[in-house]
N, C-alpha and C. Protein backbone atom coordinates (compact mmCIF):
# COMPACT_ATOMS: atom_id res chain seq x y z
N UNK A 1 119.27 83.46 102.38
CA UNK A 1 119.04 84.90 102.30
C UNK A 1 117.80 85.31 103.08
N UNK A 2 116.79 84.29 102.99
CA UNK A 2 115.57 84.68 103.64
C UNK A 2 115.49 84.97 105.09
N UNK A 3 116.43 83.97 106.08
CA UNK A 3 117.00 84.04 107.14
C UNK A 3 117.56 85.44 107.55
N UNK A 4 118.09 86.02 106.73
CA UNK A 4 118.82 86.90 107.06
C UNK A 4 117.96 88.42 107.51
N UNK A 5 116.70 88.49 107.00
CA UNK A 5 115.86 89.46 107.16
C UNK A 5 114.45 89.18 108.17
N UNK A 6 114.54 87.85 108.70
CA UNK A 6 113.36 87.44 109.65
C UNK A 6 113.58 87.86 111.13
N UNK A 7 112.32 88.62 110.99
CA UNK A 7 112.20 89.29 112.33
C UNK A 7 113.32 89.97 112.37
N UNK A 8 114.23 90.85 111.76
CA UNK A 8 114.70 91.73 112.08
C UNK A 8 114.82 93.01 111.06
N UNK A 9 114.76 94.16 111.45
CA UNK A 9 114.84 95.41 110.82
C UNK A 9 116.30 95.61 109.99
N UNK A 10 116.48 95.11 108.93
CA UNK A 10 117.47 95.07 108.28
C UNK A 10 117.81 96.47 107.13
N UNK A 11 116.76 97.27 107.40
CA UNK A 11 116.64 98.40 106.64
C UNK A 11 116.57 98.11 105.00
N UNK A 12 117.21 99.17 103.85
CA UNK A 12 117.06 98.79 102.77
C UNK A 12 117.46 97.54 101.87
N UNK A 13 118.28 96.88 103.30
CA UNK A 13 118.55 95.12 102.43
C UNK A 13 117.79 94.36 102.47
N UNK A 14 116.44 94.77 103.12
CA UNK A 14 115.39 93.83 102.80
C UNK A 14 114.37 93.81 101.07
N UNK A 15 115.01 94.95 100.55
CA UNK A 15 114.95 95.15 99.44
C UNK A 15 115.81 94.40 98.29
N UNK A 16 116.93 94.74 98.55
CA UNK A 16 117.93 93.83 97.81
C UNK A 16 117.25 92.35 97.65
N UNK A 17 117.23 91.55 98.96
CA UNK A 17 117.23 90.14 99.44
C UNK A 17 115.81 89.39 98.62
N UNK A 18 114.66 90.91 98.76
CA UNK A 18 113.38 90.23 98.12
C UNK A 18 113.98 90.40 96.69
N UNK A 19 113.89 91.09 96.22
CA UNK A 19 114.29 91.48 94.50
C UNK A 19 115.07 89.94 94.57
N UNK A 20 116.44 89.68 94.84
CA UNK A 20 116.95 88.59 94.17
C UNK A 20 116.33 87.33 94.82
N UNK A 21 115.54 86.64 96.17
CA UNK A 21 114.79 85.74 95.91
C UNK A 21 113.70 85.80 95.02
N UNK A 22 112.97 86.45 94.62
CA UNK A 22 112.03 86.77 93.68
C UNK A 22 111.94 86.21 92.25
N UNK A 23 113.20 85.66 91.89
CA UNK A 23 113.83 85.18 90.61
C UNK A 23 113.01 83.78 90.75
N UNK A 24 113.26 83.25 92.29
CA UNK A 24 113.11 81.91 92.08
C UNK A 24 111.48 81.85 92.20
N UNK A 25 110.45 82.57 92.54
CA UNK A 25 109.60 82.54 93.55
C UNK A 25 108.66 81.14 92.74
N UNK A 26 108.82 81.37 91.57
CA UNK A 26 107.80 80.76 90.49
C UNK A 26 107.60 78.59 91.35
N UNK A 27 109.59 78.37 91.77
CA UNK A 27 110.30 77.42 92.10
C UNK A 27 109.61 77.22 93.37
N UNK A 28 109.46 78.17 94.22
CA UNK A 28 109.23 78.12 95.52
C UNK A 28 108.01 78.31 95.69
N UNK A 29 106.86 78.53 95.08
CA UNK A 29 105.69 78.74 95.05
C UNK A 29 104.94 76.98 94.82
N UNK A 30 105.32 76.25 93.90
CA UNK A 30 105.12 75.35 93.52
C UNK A 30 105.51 74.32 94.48
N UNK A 31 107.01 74.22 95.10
CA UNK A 31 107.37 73.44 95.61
C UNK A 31 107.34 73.26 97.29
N UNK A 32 106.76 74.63 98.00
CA UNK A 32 106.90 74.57 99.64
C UNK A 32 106.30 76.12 99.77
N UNK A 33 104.58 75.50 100.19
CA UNK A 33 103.77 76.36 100.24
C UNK A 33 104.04 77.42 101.55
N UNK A 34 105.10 76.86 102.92
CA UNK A 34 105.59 77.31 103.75
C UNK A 34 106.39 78.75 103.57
N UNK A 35 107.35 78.11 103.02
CA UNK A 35 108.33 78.99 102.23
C UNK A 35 107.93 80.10 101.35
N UNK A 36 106.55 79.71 100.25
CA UNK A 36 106.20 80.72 99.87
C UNK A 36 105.21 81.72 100.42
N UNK A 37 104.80 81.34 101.73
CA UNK A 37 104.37 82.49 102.66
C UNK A 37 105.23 83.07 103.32
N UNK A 38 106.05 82.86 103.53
CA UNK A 38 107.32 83.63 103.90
C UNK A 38 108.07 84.38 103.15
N UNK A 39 107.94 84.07 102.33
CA UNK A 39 108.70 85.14 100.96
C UNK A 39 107.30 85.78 100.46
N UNK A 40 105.88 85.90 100.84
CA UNK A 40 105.30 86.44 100.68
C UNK A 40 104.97 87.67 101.96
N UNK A 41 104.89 87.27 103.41
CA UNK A 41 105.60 88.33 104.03
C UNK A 41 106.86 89.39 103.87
N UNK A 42 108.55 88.38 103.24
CA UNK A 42 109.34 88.98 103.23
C UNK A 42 108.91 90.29 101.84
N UNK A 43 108.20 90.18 101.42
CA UNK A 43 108.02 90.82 100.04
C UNK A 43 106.76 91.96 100.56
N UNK A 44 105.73 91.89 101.44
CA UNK A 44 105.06 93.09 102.03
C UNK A 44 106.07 93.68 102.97
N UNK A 45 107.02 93.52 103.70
CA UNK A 45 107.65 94.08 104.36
C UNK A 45 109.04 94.62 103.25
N UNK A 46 109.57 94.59 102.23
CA UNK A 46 110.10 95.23 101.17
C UNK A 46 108.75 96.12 100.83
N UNK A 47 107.67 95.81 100.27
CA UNK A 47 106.85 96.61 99.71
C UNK A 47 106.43 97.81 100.69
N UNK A 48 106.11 97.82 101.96
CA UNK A 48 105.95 98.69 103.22
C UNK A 48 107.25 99.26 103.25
N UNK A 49 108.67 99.01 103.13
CA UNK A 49 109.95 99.80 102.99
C UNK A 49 109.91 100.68 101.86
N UNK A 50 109.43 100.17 100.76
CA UNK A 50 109.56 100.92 99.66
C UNK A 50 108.49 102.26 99.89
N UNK A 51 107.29 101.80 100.60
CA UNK A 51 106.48 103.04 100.54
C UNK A 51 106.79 104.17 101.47
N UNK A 52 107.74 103.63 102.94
CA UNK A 52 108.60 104.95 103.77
C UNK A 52 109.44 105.63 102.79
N UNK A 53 109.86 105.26 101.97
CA UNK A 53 110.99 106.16 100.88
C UNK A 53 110.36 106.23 100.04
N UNK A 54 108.41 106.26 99.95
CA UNK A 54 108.12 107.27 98.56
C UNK A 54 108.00 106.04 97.75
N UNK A 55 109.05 105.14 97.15
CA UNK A 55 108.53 104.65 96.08
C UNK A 55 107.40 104.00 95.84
N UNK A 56 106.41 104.24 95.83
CA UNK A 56 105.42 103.25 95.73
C UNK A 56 105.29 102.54 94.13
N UNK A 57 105.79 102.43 93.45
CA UNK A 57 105.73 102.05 92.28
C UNK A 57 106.70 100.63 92.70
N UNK A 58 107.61 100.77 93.10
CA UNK A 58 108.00 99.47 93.81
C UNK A 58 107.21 99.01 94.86
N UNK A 59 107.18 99.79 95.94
CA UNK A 59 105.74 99.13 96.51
C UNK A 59 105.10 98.36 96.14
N UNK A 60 103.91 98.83 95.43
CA UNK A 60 103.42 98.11 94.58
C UNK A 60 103.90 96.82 93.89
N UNK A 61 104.87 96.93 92.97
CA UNK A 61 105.51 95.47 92.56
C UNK A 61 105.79 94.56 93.60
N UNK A 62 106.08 95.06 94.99
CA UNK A 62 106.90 94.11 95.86
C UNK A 62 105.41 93.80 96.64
N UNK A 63 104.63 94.34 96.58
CA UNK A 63 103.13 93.48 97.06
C UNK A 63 102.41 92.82 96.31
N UNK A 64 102.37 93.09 94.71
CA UNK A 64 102.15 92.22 93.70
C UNK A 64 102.62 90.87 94.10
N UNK A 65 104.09 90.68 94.08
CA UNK A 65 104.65 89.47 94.23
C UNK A 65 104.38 88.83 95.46
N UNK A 66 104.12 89.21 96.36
CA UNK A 66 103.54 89.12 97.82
C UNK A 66 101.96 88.03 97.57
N UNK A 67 101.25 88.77 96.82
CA UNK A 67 99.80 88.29 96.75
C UNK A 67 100.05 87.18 95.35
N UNK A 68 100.86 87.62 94.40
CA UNK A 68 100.77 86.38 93.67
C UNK A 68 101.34 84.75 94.64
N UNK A 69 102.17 84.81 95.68
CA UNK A 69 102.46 84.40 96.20
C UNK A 69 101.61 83.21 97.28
N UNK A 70 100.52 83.71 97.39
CA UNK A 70 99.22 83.30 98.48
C UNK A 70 98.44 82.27 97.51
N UNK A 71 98.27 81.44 98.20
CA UNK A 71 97.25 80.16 97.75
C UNK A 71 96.37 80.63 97.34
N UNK A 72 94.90 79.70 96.40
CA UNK A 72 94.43 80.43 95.68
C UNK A 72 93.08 80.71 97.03
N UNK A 73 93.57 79.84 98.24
CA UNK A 73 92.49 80.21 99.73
C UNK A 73 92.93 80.72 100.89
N UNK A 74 93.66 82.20 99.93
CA UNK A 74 94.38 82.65 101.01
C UNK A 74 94.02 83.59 101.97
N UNK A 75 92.56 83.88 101.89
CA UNK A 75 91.19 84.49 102.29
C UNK A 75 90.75 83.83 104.03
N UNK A 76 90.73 82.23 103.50
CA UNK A 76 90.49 81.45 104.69
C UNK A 76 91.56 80.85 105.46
N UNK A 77 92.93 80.97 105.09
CA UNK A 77 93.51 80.40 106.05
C UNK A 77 95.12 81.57 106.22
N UNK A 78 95.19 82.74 105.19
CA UNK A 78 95.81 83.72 105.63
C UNK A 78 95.37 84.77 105.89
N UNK A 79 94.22 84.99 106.25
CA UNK A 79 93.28 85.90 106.32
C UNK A 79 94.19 87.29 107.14
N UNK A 80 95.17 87.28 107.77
CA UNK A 80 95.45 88.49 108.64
C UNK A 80 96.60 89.27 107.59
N UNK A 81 97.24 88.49 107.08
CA UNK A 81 98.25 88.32 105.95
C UNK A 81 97.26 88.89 104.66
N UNK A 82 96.53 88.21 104.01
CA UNK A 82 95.43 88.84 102.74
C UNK A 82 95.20 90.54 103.39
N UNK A 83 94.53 90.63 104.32
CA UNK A 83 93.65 92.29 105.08
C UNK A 83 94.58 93.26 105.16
N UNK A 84 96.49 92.55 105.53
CA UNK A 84 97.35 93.44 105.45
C UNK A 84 98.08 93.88 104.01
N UNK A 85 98.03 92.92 103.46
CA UNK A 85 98.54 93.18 102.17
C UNK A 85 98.09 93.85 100.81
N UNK A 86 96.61 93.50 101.08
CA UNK A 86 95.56 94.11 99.61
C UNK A 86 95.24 95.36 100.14
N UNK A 87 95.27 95.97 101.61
CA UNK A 87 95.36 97.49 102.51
C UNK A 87 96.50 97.81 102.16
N UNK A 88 97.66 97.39 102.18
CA UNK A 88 99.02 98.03 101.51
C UNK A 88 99.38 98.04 99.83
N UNK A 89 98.98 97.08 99.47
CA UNK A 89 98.64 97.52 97.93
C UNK A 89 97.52 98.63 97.46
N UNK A 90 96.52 98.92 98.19
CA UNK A 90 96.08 99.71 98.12
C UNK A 90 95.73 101.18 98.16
N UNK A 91 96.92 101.40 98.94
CA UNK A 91 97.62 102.52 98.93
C UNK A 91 98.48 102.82 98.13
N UNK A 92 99.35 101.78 97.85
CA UNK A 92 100.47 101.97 97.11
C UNK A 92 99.84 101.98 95.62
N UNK A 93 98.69 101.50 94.82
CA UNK A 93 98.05 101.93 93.82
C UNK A 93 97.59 103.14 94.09
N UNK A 94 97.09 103.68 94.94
CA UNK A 94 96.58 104.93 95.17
C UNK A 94 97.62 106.10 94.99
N UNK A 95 98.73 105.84 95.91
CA UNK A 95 99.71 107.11 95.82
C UNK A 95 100.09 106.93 94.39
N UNK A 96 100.55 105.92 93.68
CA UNK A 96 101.15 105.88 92.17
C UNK A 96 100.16 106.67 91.58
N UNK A 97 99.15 106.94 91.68
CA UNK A 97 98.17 107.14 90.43
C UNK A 97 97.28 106.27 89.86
N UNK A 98 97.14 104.92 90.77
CA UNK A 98 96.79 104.02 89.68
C UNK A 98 95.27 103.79 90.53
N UNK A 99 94.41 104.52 90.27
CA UNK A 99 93.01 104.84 91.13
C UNK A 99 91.91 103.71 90.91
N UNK A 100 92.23 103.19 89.72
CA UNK A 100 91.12 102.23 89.19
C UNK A 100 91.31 100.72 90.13
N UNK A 101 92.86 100.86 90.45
CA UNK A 101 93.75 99.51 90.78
C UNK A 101 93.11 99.46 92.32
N UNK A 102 93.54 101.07 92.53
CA UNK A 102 93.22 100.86 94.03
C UNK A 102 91.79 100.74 94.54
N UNK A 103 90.96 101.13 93.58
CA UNK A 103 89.10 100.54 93.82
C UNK A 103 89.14 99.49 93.88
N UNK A 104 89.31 98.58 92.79
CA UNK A 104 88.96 97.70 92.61
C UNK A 104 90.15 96.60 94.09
N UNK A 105 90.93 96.76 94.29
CA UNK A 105 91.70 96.45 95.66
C UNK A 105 90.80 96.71 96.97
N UNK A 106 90.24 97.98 97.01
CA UNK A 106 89.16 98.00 98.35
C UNK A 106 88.12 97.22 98.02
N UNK A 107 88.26 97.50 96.66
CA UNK A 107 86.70 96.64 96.44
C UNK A 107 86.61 95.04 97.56
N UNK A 108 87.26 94.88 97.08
CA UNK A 108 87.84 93.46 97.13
C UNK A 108 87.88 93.09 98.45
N UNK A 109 88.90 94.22 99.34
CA UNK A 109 88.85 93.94 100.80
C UNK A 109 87.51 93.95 101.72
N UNK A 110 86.75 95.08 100.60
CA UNK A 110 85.29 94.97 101.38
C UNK A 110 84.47 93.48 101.20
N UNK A 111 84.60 93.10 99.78
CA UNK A 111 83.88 91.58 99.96
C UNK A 111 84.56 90.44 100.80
N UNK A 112 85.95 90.44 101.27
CA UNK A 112 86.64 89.53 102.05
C UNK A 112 86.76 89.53 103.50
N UNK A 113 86.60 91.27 103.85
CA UNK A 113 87.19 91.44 104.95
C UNK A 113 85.51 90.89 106.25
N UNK A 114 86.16 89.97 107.17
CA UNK A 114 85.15 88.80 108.12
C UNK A 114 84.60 90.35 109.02
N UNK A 115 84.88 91.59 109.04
CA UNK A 115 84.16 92.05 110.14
C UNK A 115 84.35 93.87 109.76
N UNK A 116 83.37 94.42 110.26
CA UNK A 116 83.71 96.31 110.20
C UNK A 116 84.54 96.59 110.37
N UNK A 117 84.77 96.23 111.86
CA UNK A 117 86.18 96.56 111.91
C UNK A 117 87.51 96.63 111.13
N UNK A 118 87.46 95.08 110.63
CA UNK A 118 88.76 95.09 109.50
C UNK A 118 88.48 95.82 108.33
N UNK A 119 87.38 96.24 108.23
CA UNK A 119 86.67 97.14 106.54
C UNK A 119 87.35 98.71 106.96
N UNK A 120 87.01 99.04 108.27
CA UNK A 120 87.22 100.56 108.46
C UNK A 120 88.61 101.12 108.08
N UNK A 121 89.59 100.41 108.08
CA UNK A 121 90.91 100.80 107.57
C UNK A 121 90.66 101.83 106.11
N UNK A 122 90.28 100.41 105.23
CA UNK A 122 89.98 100.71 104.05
C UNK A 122 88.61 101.61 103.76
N UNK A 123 87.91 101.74 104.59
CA UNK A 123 87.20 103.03 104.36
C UNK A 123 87.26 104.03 104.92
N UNK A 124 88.20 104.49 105.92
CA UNK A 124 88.48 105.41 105.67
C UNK A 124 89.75 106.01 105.00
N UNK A 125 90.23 105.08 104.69
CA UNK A 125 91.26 104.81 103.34
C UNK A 125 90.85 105.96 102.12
N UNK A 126 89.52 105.14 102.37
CA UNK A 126 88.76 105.69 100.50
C UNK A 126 88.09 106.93 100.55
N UNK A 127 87.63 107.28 101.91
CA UNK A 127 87.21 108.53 102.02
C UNK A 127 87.90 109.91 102.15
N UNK A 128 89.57 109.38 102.12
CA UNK A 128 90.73 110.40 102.18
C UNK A 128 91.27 110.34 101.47
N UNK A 129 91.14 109.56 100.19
CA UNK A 129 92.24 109.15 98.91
C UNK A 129 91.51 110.36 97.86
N UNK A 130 92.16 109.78 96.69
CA UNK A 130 91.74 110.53 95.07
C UNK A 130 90.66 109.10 94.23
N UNK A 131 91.12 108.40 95.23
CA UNK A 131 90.09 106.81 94.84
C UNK A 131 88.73 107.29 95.12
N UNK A 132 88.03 107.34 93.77
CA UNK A 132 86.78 107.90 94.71
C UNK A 132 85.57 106.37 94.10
N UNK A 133 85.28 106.25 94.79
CA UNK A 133 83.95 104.71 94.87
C UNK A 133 82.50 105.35 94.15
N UNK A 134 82.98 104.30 92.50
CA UNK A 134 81.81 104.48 91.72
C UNK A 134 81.09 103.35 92.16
């Protein structure tokens, strides 16, 4: 199934495909750390689909599973993968309503992210949101 959505724009069946690998992820997380970066991409790219159609409440879940997905050093050796994903969860807490989620998410990108540059997303993220930085 995973095959079926790599590298290509498969539209809302990349939704379907994450939702039902997702069952196993617990299996695939444990057993082929490869695999579960790949179903941790396939699952930001469901979560980035879900947020063109508004849902961000799936969003959200489908980047949850994304980041539960990442080693526990996934800072130092997925670093482009971590900057894109905790920036897209971060929005997607933001549009839901969930303001505390999405601080503490920039928070986060600000202590990880290696340079300004990669910070400026997320700040000016925060300076246009309802997230406002206590």
């Amino acid at each position: 199934m995973l095959s079926i959505c790599e590298g290509e724009d498969v539209g809302d069946t990349i939704l379907l495909v994450a939702s039902h690998i997702n069952y196993g992820k617990e299996i695939i997380q444990k057993e082929d750390e490869e695999l579960a970066i790949a179903l941790a991409t396939l699952n930001m790219r469901a979560g980035k689909k879900a947020m063109d159609g508004c849902d961000h409440k799936a969003a959200y879940s489908y980047l949850e599973v994304a980041l539960s997905l990442l080693p526990s050093d996934h800072w130092e050796r997925h670093y482009d993968l971590s900057l894109r994903l905790h920036f897209l969860m971060a929005v997607a807490a933001n549009s839901s309503c969930q303001y505390d989620s999405a601080q503490l998410i920039l928070h986060y990108i600000f202590e990880n992210a290696r340079c300004l540059e990669d910070k400026s997303p997320s700040l000016l993220f925060l300076s246009q949101s309802k997230c406002l930085w206590v």
